[in-house]
C-alpha atoms as a PDB file:
ATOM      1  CA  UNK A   1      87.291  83.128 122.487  1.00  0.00           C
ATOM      2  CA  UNK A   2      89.945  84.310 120.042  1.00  0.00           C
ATOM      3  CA  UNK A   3      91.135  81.383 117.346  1.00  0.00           C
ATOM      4  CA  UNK A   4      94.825  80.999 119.155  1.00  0.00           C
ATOM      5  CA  UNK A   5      96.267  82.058 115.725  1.00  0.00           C
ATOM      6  CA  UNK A   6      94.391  85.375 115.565  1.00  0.00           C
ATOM      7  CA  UNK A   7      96.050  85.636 118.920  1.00  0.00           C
ATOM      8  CA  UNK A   8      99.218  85.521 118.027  1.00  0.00           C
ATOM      9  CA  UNK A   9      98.875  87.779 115.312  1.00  0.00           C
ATOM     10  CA  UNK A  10      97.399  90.242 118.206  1.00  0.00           C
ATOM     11  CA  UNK A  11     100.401  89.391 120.212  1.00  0.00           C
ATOM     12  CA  UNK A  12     102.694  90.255 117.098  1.00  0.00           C
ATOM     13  CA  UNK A  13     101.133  93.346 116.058  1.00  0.00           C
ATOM     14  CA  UNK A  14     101.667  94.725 119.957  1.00  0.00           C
ATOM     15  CA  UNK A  15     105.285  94.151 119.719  1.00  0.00           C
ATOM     16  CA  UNK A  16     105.191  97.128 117.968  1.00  0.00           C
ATOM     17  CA  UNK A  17     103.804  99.325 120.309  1.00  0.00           C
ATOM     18  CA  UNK A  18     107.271 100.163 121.688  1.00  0.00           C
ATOM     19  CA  UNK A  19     108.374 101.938 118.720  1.00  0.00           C
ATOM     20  CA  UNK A  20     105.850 103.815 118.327  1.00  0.00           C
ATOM     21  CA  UNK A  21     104.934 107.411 119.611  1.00  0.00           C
ATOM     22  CA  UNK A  22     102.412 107.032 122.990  1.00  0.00           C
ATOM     23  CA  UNK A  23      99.543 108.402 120.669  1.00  0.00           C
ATOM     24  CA  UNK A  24      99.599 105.363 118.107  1.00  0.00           C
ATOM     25  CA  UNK A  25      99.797 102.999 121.289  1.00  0.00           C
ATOM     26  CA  UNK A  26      96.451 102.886 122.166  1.00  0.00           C
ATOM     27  CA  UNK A  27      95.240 102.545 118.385  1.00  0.00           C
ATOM     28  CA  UNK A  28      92.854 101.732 118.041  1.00  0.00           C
ATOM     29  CA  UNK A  29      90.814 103.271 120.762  1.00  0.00           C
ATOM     30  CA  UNK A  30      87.400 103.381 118.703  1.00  0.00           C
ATOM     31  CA  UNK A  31      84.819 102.191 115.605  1.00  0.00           C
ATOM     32  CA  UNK A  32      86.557 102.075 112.308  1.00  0.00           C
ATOM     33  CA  UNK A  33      85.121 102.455 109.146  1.00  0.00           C
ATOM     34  CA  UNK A  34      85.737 100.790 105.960  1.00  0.00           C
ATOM     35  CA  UNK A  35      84.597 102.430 103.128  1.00  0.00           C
ATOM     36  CA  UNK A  36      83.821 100.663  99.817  1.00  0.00           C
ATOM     37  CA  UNK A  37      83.219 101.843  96.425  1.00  0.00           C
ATOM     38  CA  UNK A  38      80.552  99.100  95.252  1.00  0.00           C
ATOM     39  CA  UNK A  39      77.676  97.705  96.524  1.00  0.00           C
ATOM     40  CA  UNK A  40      77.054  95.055  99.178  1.00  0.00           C
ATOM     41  CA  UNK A  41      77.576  91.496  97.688  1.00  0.00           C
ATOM     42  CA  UNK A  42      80.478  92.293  95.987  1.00  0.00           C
ATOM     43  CA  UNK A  43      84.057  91.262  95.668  1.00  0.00           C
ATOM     44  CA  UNK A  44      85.153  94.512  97.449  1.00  0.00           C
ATOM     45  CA  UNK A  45      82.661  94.549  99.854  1.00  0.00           C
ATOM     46  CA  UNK A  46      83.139  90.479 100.604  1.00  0.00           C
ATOM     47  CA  UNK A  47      86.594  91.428 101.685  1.00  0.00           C
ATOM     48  CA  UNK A  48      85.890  94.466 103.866  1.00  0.00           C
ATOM     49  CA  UNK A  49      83.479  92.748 105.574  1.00  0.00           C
ATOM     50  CA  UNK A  50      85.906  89.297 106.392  1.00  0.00           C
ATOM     51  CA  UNK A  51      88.703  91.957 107.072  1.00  0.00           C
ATOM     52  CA  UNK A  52      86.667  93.896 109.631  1.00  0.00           C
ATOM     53  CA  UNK A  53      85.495  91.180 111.162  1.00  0.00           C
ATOM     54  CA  UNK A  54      88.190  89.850 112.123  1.00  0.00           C
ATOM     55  CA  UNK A  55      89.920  92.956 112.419  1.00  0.00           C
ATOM     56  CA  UNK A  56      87.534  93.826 115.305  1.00  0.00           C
ATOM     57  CA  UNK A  57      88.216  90.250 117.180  1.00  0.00           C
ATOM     58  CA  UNK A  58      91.691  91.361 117.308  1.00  0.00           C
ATOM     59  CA  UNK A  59      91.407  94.580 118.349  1.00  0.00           C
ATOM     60  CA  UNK A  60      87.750  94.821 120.402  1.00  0.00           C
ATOM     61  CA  UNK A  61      86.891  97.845 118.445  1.00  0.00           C
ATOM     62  CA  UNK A  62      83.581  97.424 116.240  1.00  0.00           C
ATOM     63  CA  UNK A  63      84.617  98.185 112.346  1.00  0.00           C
ATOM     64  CA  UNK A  64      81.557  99.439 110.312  1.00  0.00           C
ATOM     65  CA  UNK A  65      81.539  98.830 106.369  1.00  0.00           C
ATOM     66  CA  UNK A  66      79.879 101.928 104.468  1.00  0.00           C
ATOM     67  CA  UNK A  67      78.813 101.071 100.900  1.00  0.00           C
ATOM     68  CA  UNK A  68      79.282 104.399  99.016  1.00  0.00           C
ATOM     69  CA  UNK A  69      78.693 102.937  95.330  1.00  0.00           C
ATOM     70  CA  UNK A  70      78.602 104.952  91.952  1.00  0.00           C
ATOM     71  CA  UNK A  71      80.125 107.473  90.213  1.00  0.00           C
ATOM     72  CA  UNK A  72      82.897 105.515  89.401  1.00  0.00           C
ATOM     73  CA  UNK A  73      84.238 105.584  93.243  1.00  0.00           C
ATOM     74  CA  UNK A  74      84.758 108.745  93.393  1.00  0.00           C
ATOM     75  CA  UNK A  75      82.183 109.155  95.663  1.00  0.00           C
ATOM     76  CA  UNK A  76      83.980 106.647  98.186  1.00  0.00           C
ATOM     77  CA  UNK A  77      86.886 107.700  97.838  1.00  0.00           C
ATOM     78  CA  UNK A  78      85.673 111.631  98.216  1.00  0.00           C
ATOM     79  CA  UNK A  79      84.185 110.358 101.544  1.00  0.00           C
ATOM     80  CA  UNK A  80      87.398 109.016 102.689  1.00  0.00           C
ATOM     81  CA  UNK A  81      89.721 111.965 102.004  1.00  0.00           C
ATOM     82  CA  UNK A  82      87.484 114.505 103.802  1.00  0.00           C
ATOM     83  CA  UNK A  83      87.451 112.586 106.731  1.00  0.00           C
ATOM     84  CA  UNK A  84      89.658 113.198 109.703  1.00  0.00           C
ATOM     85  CA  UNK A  85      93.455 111.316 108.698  1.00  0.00           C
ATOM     86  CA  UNK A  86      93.857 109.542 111.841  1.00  0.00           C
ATOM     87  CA  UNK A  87      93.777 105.832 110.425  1.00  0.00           C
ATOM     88  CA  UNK A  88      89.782 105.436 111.431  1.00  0.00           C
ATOM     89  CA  UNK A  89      88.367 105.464 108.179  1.00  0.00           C
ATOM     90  CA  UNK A  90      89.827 103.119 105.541  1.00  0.00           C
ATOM     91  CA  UNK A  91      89.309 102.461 101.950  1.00  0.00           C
ATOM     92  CA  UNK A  92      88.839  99.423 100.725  1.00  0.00           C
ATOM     93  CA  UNK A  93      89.175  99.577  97.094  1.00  0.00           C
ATOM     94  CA  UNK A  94      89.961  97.576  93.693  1.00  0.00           C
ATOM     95  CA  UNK A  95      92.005  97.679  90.437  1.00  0.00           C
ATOM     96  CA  UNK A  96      89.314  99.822  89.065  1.00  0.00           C
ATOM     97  CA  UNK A  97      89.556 102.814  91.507  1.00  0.00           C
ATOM     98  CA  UNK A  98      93.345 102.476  92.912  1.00  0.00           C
ATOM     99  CA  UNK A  99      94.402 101.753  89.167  1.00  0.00           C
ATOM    100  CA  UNK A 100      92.098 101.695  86.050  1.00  0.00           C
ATOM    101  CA  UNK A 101      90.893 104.609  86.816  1.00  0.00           C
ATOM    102  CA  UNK A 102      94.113 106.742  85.761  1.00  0.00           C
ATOM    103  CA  UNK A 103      93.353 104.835  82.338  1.00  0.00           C
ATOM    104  CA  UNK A 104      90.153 105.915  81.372  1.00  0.00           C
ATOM    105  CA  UNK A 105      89.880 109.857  82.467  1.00  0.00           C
ATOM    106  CA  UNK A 106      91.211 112.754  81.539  1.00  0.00           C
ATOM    107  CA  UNK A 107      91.567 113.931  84.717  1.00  0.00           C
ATOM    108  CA  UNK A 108      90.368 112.111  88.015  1.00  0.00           C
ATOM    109  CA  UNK A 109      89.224 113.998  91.299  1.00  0.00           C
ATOM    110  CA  UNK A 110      91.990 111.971  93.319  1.00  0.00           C
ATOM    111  CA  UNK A 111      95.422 110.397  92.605  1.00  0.00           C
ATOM    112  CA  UNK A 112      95.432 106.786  94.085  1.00  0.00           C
ATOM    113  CA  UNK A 113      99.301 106.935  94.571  1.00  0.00           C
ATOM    114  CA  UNK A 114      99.583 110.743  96.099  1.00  0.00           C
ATOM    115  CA  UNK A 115      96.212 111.210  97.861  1.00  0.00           C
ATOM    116  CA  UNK A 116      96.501 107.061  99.635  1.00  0.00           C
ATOM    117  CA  UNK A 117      98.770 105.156 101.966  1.00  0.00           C
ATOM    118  CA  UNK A 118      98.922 101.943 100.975  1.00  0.00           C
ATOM    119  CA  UNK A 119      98.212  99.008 103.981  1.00  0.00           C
ATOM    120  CA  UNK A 120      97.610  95.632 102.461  1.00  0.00           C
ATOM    121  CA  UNK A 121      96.785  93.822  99.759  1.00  0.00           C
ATOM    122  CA  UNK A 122      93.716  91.658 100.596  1.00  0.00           C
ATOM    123  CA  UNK A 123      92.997  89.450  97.892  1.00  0.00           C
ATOM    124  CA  UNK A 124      92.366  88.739  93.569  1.00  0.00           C
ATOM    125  CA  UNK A 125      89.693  87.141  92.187  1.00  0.00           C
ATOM    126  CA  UNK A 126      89.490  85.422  88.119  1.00  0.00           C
ATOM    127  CA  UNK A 127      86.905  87.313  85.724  1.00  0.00           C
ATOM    128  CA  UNK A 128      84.489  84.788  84.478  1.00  0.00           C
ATOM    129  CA  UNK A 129      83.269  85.412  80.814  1.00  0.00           C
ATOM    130  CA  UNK A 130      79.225  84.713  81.420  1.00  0.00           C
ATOM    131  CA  UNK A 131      75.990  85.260  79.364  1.00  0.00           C
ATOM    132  CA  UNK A 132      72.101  84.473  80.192  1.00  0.00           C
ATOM    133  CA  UNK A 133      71.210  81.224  81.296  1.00  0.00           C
ATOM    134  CA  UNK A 134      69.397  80.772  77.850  1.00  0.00           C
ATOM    135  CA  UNK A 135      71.874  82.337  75.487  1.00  0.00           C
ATOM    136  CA  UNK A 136      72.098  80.621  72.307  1.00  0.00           C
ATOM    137  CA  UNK A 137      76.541  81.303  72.668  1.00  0.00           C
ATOM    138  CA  UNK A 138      77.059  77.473  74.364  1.00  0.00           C
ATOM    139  CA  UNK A 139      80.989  78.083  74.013  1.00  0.00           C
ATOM    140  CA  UNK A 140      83.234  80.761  74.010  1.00  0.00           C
ATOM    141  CA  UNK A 141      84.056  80.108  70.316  1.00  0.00           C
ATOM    142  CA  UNK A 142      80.648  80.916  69.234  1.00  0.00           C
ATOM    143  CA  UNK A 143      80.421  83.961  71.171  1.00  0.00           C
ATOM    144  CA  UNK A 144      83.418  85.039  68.750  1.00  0.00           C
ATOM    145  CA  UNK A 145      82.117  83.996  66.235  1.00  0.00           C
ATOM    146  CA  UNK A 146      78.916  85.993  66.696  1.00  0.00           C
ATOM    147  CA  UNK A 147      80.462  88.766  67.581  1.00  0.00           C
ATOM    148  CA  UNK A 148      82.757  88.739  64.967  1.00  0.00           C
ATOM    149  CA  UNK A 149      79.738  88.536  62.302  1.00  0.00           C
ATOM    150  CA  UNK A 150      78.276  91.575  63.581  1.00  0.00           C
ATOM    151  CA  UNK A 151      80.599  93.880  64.616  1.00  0.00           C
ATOM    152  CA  UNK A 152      79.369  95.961  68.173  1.00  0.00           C
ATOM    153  CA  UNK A 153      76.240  94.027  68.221  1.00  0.00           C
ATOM    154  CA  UNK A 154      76.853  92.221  71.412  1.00  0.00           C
ATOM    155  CA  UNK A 155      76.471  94.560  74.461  1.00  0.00           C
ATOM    156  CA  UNK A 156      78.989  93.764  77.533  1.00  0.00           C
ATOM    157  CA  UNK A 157      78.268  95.265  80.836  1.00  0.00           C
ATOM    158  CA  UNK A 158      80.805  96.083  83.058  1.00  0.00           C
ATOM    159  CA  UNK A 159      79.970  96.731  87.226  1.00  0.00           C
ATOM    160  CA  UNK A 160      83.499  99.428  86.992  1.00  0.00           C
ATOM    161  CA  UNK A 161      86.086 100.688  85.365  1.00  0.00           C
ATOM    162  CA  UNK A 162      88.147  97.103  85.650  1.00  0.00           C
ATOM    163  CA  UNK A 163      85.540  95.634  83.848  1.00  0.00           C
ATOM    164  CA  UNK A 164      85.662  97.984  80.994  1.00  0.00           C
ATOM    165  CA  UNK A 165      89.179  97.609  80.478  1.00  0.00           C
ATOM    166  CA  UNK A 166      88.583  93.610  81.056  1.00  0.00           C
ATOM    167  CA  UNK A 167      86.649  93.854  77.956  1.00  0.00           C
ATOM    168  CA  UNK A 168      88.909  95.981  75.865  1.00  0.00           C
ATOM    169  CA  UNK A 169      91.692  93.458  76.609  1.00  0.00           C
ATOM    170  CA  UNK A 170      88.982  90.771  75.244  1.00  0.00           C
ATOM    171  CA  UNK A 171      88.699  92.468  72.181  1.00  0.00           C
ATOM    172  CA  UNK A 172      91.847  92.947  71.015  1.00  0.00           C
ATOM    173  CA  UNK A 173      92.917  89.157  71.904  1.00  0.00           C
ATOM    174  CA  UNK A 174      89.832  87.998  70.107  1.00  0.00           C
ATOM    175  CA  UNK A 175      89.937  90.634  67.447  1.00  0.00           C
ATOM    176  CA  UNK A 176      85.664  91.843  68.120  1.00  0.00           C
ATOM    177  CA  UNK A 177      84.218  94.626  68.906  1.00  0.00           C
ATOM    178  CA  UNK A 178      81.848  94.598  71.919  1.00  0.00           C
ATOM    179  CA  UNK A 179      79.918  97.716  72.941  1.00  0.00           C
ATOM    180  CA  UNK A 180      80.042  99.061  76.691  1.00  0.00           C
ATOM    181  CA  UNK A 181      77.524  98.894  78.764  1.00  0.00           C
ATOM    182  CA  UNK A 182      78.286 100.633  82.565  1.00  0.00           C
ATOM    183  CA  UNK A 183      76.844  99.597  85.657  1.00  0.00           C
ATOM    184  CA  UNK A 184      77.068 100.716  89.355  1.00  0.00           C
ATOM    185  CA  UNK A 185      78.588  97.683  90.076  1.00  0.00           C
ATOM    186  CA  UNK A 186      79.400  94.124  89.813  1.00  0.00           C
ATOM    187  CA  UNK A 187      75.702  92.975  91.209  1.00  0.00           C
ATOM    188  CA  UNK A 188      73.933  95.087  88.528  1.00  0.00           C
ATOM    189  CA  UNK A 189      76.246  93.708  85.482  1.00  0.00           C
ATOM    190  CA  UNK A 190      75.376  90.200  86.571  1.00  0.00           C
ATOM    191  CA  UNK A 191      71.750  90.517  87.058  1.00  0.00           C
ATOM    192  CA  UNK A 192      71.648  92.356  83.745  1.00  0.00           C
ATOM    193  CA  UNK A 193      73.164  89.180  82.039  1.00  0.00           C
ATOM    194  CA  UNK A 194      70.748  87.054  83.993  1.00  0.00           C
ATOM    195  CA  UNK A 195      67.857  89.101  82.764  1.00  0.00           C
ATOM    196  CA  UNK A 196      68.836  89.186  79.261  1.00  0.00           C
ATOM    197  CA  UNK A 197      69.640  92.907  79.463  1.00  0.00           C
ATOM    198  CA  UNK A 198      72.678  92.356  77.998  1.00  0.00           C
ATOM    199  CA  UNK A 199      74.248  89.548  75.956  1.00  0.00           C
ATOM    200  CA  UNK A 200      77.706  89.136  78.333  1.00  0.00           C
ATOM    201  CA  UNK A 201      79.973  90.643  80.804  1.00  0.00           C
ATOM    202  CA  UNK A 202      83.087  89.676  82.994  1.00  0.00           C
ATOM    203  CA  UNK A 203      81.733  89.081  86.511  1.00  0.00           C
ATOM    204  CA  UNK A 204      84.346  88.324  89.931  1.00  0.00           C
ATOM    205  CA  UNK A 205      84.053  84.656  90.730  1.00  0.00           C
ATOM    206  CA  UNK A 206      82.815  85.508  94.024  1.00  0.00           C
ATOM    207  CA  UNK A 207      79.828  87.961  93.349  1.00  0.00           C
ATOM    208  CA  UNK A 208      78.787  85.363  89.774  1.00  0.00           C
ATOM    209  CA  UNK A 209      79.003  82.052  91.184  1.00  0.00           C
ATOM    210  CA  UNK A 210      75.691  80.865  92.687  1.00  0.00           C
ATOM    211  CA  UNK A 211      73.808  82.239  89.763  1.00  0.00           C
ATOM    212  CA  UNK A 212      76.198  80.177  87.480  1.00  0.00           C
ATOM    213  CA  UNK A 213      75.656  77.134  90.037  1.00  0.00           C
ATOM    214  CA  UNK A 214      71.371  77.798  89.670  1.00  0.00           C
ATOM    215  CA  UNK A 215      71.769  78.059  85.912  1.00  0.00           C
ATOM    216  CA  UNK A 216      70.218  81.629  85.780  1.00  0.00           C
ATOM    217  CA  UNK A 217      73.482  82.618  84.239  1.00  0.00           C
ATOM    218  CA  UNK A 218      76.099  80.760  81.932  1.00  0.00           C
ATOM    219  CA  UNK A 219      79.878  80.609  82.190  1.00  0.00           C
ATOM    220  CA  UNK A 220      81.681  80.329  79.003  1.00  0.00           C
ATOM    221  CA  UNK A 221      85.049  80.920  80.217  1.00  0.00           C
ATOM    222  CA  UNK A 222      86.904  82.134  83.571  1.00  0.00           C
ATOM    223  CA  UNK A 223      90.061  84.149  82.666  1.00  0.00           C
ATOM    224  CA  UNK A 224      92.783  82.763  84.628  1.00  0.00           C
ATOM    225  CA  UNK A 225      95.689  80.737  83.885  1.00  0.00           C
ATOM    226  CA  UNK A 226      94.099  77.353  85.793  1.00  0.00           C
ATOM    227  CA  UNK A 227      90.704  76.798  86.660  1.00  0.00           C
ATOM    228  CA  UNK A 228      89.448  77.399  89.606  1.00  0.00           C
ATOM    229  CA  UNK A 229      88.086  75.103  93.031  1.00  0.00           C
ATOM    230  CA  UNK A 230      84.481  76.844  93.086  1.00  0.00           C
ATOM    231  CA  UNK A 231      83.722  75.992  89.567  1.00  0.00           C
ATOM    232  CA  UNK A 232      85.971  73.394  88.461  1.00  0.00           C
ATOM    233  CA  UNK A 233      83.607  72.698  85.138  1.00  0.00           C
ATOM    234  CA  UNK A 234      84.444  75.952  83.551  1.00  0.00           C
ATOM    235  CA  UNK A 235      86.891  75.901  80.920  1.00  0.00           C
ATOM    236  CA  UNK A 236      90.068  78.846  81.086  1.00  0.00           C
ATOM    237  CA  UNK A 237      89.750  80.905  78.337  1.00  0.00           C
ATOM    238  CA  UNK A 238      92.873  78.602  76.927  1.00  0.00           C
ATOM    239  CA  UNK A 239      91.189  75.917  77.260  1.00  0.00           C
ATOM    240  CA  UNK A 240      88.425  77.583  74.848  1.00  0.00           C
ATOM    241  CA  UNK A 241      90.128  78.484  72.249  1.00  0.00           C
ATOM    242  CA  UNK A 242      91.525  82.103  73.370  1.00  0.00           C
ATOM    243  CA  UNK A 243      95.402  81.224  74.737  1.00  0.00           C
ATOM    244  CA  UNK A 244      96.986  84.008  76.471  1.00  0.00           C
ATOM    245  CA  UNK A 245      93.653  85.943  78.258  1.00  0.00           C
ATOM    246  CA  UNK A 246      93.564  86.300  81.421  1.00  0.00           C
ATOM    247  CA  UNK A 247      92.230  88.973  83.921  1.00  0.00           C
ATOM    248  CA  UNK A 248      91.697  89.430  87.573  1.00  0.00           C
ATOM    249  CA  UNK A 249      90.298  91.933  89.614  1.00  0.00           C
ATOM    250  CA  UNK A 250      91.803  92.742  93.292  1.00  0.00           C
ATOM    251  CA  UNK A 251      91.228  94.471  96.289  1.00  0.00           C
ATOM    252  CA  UNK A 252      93.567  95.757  98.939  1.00  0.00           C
ATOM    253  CA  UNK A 253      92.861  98.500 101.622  1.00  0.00           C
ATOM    254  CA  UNK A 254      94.465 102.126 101.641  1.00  0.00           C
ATOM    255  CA  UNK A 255      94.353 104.796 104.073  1.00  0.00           C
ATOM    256  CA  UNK A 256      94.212 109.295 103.212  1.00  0.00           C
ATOM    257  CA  UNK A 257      98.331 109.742 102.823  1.00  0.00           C
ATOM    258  CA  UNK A 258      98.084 111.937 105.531  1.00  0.00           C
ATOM    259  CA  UNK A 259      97.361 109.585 108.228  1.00  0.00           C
ATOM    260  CA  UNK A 260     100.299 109.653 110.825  1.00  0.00           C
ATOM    261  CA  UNK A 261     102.592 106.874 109.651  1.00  0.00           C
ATOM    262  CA  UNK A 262     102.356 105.296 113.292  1.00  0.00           C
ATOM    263  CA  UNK A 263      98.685 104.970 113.036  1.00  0.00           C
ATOM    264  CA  UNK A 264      99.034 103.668 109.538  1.00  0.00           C
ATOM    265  CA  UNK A 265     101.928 101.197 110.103  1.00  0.00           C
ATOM    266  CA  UNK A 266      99.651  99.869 113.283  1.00  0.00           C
ATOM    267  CA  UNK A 267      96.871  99.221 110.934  1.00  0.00           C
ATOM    268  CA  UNK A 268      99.131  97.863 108.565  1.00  0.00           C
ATOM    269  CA  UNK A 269     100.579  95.440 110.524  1.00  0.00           C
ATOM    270  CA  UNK A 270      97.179  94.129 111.997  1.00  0.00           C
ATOM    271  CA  UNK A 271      96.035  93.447 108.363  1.00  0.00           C
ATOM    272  CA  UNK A 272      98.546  91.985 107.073  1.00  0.00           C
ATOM    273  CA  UNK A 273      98.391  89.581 110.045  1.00  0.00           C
ATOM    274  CA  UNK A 274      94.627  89.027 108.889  1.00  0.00           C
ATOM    275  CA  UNK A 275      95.885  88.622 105.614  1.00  0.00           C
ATOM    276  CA  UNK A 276      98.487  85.565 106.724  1.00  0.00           C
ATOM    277  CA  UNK A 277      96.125  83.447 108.830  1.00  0.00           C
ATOM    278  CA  UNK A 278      95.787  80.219 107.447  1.00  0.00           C
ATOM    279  CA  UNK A 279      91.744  80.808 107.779  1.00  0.00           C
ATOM    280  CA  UNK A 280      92.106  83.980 105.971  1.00  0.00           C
ATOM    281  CA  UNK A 281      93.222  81.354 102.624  1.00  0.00           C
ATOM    282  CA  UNK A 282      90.785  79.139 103.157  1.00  0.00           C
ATOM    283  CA  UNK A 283      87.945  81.467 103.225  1.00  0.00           C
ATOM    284  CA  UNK A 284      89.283  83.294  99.798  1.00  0.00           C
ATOM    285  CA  UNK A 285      89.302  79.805  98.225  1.00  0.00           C
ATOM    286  CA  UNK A 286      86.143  78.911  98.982  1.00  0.00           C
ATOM    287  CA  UNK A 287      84.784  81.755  97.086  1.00  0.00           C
ATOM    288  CA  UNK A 288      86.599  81.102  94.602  1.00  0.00           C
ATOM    289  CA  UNK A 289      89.482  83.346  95.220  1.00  0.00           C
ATOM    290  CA  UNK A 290      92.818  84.038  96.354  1.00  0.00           C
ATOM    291  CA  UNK A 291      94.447  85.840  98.963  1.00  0.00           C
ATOM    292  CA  UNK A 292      96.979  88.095  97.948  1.00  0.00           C
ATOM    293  CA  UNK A 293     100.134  88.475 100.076  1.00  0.00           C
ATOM    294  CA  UNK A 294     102.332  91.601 100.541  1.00  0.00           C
ATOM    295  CA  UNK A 295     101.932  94.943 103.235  1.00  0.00           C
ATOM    296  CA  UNK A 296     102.767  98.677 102.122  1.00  0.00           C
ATOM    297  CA  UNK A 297     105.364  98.404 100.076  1.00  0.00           C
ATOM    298  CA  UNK A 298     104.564  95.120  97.851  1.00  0.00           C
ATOM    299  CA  UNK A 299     101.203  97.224  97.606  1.00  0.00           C
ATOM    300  CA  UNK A 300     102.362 100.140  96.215  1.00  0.00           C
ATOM    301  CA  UNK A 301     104.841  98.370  93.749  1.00  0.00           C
ATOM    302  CA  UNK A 302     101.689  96.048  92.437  1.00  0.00           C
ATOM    303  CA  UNK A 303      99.501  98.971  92.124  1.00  0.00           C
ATOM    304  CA  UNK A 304     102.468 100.753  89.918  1.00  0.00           C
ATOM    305  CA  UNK A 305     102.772  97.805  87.886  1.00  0.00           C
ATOM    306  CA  UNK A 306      98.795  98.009  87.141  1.00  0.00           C
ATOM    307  CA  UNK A 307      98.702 101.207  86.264  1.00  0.00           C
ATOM    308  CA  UNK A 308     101.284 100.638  83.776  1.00  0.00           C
ATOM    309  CA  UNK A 309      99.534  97.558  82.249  1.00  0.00           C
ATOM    310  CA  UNK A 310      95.882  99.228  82.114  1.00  0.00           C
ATOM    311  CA  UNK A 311      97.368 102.541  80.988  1.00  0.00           C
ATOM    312  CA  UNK A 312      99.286 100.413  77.855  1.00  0.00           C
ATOM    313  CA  UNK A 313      96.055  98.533  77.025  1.00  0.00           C
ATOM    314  CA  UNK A 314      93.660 101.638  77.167  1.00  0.00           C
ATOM    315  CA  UNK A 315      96.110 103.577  74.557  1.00  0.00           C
ATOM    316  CA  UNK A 316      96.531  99.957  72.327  1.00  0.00           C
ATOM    317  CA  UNK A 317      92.802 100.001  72.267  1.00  0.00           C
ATOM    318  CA  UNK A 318      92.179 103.590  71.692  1.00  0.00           C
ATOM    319  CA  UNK A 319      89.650 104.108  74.208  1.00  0.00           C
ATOM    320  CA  UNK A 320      88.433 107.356  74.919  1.00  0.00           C
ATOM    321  CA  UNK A 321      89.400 109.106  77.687  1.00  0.00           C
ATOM    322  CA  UNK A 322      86.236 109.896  80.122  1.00  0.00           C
END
């Protein structure tokens, strides 16, 4: 039986139906697909899956969560925009592929304003700062100060394009000089810090927490401007020494801007009735994140202001364009 809230938000999205043309009424009629740039486990993918869930209780229609990582999303979002445009095949995507992105390449295969719809923001998660379990850096001011007393020595690895950019920003506010390290995604960076592969990276809260909970890896910071419910022990990066850093990552889901805006706005709607319910919050906080409010339009103005801030901190830092 349907939670009587998720009911409501059923019963709210329907009011709809009567402005809208008789082919959007019966959306939708069959499977949907969310498609996601990263692997299974992570932030992204965490979302999809609690968004199609529950999107399917509301609806009856099964949704099906494709993971479709590497490449820098491009293969995601390739599968995405050659797929019929009839608001069955979603992408569920991040700051790294609707907005760093634009930062770091020359010239992308996709725009993430022109070639997307925007639907609804979905949630934002706190970077944690985290090295091996057995790392001799205790505290983030003695990973500075190692990595200030040899310059690119350290190795951070970063599951995306965010990430990268995460650790730029951590450079210039603590004046080092870390060297890149790409992965597929955020599983790969973290197990590469648990292994020893590399000396740090910025994780999500949700995909680095149990391994920071087991020990296998160590947190020295999370960069947000409070710390957080899952992992109340770890310091902000204020708190250790480094005022002023702080970086999230977020998700939100997006649709090929050719979809009929009566499919899309239907799909909107539903969403952002997912994204209200009160156990929509409580689920986000318990993995240590947040959900983020706002439909179409808030989406498209937050994903404008990213691309602005990533696009100011890739030129301050002088990265080069891939």
């Amino acid at each position: 039986m349907l939670h009587r809230r998720a009911l409501l938000a059923l019963a709210a999205a329907s009011s709809l139906a009567g402005a809208l043309p008789a082919q959007a009424q019966d959306f939708p009629h069959k499977p949907i697909k969310f498609v996601v740039p990263f692997p299974p486990g992570s932030g992204t993918d965490t979302s999809a899956r609690y968004f199609g869930k529950k999107l399917s209780e509301l609806t009856g229609q099964p949704v099906v969560v494709e993971n479709k990582a590497g490449a820098n999303g491009f293969l995601a979002v390739q599968a995405v925009l050659a797929a019929p445009a009839d608001g069955y095949t979603v992408f569920v995507g991040s700051n790294s592929t609707l907005a760093v992105n634009v930062a770091l390449f020359k010239s992308l295969p996709y725009d993430p304003v022109v070639d997307f719809a925007p639907l609804t923001m979905m949630m934002r998660s706190p970077a944690l700062l985290i090295v091996p379990g057995n790392s001799p850096h205790k505290t983030l001011p003695e990973l500075i100060a190692a990595a200030k007393a040899k310059p690119t020595a350290l190795n951070c690895g970063a599951g995306s394009a965010g990430y990268q950019l995460m650790a730029e920003l951590f450079n210039d506010a603590a004046k080092v000089q870390l060297t890149h390290v790409p992965f597929k995604g955020a599983n790969e960076a973290v197990a590469a810090v648990a292994a020893g592969t590399v000396e740090m990276a910025f994780a999500e809260m949700t995909s680095a927490q149990e391994m920071v909970k087991g020990g296998r890896i160590r947190a020295l910071a999370v960069a947000s401007d409070k710390r957080t419910v899952a992992l109340p022990e770890v310091t902000t990066a204020a708190e250790a020494g480094l005022p002023g850093f702080t970086a999230y990552t977020w998700v939100g889901a997006m649709v090929s801007a050719k979809t009929p805006k009566a499919e899309a706005d239907k799909l909107a709607a539903l969403l952002t009735q997912i994204e209200r319910l009160p156990e929509t919050r409580a689920f986000y906080e318990r993995i240590g994140a947040e959900v983020m409010q706002g439909g179409p339009q808030e989406m498209r103005a937050f994903q404008a202001e990213e691309i602005r801030l990533w696009k100011r901190i890739a030129t301050q830092a002088k990265v080069e364009l891939q």
